[in-house]
C-alpha atoms as a PDB file:
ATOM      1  CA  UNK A   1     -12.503 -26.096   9.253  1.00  0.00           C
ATOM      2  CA  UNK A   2     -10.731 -26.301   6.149  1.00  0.00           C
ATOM      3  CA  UNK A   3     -12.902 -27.051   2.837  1.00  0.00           C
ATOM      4  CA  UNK A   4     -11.611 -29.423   0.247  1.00  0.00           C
ATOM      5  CA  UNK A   5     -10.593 -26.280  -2.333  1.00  0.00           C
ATOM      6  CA  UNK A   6      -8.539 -24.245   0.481  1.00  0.00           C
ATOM      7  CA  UNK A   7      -6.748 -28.087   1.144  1.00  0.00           C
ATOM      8  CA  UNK A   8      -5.763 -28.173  -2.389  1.00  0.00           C
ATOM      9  CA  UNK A   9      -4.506 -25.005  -3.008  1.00  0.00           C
ATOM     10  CA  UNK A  10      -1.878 -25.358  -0.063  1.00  0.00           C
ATOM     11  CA  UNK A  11      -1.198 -29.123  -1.744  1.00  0.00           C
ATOM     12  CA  UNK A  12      -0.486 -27.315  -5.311  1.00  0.00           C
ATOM     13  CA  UNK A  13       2.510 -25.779  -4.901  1.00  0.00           C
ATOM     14  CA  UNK A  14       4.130 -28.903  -2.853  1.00  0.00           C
ATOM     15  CA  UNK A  15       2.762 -31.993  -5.639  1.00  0.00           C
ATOM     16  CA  UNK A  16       3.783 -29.435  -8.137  1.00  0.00           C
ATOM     17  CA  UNK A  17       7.935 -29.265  -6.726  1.00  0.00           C
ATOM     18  CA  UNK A  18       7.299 -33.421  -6.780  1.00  0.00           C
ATOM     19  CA  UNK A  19       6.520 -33.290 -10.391  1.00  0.00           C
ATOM     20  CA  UNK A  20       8.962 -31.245 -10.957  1.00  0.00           C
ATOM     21  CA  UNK A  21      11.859 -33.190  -9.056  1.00  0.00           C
ATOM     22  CA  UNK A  22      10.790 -36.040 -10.905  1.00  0.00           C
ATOM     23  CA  UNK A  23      10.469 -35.149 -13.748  1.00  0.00           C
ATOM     24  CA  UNK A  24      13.955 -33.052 -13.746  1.00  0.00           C
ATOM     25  CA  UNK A  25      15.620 -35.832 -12.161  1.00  0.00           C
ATOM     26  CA  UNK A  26      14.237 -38.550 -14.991  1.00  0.00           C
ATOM     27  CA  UNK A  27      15.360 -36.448 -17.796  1.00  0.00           C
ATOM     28  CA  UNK A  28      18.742 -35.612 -16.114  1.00  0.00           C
ATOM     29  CA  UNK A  29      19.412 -38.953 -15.757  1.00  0.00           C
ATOM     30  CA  UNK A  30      18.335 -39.935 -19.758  1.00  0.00           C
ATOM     31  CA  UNK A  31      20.557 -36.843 -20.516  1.00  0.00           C
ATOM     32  CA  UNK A  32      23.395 -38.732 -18.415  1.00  0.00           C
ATOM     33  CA  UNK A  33      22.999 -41.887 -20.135  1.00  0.00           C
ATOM     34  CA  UNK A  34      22.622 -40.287 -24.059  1.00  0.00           C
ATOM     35  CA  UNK A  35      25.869 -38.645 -23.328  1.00  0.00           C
ATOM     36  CA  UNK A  36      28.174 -41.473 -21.393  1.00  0.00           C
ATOM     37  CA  UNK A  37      26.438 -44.875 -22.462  1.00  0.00           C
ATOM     38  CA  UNK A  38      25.306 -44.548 -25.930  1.00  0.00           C
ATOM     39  CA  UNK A  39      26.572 -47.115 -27.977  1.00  0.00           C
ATOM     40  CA  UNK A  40      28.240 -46.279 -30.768  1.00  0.00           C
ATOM     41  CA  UNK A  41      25.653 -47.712 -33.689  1.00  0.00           C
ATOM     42  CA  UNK A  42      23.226 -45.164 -31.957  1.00  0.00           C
ATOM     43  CA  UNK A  43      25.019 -42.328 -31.451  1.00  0.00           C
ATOM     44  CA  UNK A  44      23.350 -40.940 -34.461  1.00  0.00           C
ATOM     45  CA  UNK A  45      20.058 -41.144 -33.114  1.00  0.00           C
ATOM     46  CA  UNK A  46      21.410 -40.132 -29.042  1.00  0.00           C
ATOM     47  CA  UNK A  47      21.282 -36.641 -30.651  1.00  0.00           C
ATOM     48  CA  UNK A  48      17.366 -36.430 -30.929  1.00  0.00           C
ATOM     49  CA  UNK A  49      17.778 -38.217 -27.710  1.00  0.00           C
ATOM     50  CA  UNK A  50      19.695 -35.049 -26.466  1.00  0.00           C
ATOM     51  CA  UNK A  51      17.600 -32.733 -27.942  1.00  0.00           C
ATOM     52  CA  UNK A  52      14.335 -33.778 -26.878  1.00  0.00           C
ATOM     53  CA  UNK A  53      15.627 -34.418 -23.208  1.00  0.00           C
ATOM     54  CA  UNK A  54      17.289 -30.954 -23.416  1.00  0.00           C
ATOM     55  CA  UNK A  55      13.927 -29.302 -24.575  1.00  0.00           C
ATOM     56  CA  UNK A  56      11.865 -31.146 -21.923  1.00  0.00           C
ATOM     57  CA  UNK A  57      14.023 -29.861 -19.628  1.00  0.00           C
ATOM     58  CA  UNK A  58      13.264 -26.211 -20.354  1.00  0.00           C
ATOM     59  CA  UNK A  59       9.541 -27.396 -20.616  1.00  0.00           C
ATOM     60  CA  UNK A  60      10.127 -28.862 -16.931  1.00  0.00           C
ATOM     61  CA  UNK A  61      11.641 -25.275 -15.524  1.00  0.00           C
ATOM     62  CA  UNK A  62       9.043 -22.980 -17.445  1.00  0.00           C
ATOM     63  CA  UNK A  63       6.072 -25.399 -15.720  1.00  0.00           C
ATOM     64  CA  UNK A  64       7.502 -25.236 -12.084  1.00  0.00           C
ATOM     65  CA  UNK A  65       8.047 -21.509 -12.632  1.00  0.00           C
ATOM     66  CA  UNK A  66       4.600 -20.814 -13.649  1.00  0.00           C
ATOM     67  CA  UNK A  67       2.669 -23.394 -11.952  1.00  0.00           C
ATOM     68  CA  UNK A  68      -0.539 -22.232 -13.562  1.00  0.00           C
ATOM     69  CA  UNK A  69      -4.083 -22.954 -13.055  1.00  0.00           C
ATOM     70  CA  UNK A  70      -7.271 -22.832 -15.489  1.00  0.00           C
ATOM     71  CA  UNK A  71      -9.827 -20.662 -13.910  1.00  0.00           C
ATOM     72  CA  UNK A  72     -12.652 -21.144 -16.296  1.00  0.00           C
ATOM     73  CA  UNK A  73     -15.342 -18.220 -16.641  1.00  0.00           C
ATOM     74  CA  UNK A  74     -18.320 -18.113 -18.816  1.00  0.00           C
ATOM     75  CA  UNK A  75     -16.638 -17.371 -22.098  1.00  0.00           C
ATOM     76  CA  UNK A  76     -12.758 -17.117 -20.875  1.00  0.00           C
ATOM     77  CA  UNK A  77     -10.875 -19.115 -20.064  1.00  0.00           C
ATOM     78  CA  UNK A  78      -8.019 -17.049 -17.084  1.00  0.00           C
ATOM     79  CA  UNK A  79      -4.337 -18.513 -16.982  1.00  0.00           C
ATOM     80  CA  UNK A  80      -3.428 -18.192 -13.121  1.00  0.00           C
ATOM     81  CA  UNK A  81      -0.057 -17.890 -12.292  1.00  0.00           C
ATOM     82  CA  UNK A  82       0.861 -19.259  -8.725  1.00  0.00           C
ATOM     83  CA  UNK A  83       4.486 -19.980  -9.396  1.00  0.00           C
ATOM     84  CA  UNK A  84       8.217 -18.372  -8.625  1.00  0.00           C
ATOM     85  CA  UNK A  85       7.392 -16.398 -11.564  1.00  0.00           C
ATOM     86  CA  UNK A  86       4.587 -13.993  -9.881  1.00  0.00           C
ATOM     87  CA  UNK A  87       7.236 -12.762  -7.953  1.00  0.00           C
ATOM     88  CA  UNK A  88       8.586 -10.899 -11.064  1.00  0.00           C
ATOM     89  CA  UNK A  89       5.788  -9.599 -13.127  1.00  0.00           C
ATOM     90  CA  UNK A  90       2.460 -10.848 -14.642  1.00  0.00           C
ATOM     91  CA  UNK A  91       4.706 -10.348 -18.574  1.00  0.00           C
ATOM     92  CA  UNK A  92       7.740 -12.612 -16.823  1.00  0.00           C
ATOM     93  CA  UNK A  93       4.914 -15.231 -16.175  1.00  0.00           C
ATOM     94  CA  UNK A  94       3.525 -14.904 -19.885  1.00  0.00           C
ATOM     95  CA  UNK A  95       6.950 -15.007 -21.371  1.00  0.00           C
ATOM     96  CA  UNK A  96       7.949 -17.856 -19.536  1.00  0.00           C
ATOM     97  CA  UNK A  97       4.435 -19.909 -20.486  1.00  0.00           C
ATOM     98  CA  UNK A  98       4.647 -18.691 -23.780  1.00  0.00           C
ATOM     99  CA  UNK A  99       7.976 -20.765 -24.025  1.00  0.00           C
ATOM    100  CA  UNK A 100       6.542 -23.952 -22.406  1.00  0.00           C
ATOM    101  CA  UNK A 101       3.964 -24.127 -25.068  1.00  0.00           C
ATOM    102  CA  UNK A 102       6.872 -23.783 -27.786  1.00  0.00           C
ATOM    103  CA  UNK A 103       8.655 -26.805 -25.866  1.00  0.00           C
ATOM    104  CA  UNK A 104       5.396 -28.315 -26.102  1.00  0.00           C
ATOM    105  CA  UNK A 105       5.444 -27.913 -29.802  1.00  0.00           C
ATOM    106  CA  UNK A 106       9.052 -28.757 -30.217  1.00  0.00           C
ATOM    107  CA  UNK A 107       8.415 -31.467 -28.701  1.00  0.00           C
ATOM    108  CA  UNK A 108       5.601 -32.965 -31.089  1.00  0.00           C
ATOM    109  CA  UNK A 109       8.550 -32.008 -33.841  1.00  0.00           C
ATOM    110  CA  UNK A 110      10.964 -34.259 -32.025  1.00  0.00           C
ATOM    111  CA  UNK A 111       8.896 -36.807 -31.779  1.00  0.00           C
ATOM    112  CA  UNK A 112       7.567 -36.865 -35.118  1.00  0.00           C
ATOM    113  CA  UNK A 113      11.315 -36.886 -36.593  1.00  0.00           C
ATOM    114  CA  UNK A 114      12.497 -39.841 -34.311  1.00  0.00           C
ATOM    115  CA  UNK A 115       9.390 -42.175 -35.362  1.00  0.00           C
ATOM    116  CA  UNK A 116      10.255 -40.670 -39.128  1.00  0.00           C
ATOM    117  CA  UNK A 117      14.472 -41.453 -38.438  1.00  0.00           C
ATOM    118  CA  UNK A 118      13.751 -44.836 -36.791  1.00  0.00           C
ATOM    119  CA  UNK A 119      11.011 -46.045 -39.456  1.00  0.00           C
ATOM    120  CA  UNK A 120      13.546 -44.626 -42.821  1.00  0.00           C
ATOM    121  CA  UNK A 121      16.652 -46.925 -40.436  1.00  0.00           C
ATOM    122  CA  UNK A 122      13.734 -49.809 -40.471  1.00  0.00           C
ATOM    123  CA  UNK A 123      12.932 -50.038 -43.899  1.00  0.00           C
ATOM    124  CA  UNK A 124      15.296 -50.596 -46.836  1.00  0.00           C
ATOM    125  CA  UNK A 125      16.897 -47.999 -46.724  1.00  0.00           C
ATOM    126  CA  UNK A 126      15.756 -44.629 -49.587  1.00  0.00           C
ATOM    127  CA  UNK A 127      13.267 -47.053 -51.363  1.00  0.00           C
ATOM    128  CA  UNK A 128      11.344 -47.048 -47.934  1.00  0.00           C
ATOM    129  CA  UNK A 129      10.674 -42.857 -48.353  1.00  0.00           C
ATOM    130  CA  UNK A 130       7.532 -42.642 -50.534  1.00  0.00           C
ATOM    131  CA  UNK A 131       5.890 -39.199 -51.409  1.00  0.00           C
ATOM    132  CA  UNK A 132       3.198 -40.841 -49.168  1.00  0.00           C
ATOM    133  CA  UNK A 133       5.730 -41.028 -46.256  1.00  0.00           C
ATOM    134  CA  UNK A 134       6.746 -37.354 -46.730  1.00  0.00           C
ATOM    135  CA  UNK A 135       3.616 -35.883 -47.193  1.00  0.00           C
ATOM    136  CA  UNK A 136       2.779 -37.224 -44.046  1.00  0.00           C
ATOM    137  CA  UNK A 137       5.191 -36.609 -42.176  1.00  0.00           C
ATOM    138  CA  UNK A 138       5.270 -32.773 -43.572  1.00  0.00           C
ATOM    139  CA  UNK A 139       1.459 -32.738 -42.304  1.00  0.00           C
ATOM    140  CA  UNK A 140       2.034 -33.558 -38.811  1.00  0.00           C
ATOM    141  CA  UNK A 141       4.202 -31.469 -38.543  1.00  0.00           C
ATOM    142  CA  UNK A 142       2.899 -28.177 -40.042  1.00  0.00           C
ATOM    143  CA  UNK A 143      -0.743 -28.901 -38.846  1.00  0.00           C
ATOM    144  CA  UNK A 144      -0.559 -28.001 -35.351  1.00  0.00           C
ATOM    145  CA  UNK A 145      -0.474 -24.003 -36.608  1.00  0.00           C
ATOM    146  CA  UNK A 146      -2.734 -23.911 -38.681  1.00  0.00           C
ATOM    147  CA  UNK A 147      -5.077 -25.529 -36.106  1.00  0.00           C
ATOM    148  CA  UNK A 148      -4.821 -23.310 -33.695  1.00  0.00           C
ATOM    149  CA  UNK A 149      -5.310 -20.370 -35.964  1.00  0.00           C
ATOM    150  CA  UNK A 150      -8.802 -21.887 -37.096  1.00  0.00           C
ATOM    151  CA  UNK A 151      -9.660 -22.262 -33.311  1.00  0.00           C
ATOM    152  CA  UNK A 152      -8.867 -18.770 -32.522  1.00  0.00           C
ATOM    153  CA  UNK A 153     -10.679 -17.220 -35.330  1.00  0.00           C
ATOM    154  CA  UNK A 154     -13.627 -19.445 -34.558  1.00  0.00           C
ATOM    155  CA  UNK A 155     -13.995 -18.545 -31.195  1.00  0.00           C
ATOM    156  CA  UNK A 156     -13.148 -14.722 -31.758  1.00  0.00           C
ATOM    157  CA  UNK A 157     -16.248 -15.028 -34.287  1.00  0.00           C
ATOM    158  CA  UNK A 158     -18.681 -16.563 -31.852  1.00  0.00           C
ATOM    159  CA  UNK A 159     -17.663 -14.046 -29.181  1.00  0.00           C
ATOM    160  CA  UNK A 160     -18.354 -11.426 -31.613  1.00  0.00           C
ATOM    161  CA  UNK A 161     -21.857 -13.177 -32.457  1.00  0.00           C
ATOM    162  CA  UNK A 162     -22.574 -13.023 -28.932  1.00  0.00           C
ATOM    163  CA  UNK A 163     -21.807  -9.632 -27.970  1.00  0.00           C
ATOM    164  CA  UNK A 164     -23.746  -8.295 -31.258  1.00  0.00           C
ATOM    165  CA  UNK A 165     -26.979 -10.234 -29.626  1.00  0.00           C
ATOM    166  CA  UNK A 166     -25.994  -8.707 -26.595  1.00  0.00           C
END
């Protein structure tokens, strides 16, 4: 008999390609409609419609061709590749995540400049931009980075603690 891990790693792969038709067939259809239906007061804004559909897109294609899984061991954490992509090589498979996660970033950029387009169309027009506004905005954007570099060197430092006790 079957245990409950061995059940769900046959189920991956097939709730994975559901995602992933979903998900393709969601933003292929906002794609569609930013294209042929935008009206023409918004066409302006269709184009970070476009972009950010386009770029989830590639984020869409990158996840089904990894599929990756988080095997988490005392200290590491091991990226498992269980997609189309381990057919190639294990560097296709990090290239290919390595763009996802700059989709995923791209993404938060997107974002951030619709909310900023929408909010400058909201208020009265260049009165509504304060320095307050733009440093914000400037700060959302740039502080993912800079994050992520603090993290690294954090845990490279306590791994380094660790093996020196060791």
């Amino acid at each position: 008999m079957e245990n409950t891990l061995e059940i769900l790693n046959g189920a991956f792969p097939f709730i994975h390609s559901i995602i992933f038709v979903i998900g393709a067939s969601s933003n292929v259809s906002l794609l569609l409609a930013a294209f042929y239906r935008t009206p023409q007061k918004l066409k302006t804004y269709s184009i970070m419609i476009k972009v950010g559909t386009i770029n989830d897109l590639i984020a869409i294609v990158c996840d089904f061709l990894t599929m990756q899984r988080l095997l988490v061991v005392p200290g590491n954490i091991i990226y498992l590749s269980l997609g189309p992509c381990s057919l190639i090589s294990a560097g296709f498979c990090y290239f290919i995540h390595s763009i996802l996660i700059l989709t995923l970033l791209y993404s938060l950029y997107v974002m951030t400049a619709s909310f900023a387009y929408r909010y400058f169309l909201s208020s009265s027009g260049p009165t509504g931009i304060t320095p307050y506004i733009i440093f914000t905005t400037l700060y959302i954007l740039l502080t993912p980075g800079p994050i992520y570099v603090v993290i690294m060197t954090i845990r490279h430092k306590i791994q380094l603690v660790e093996s020196s006790r060791a």
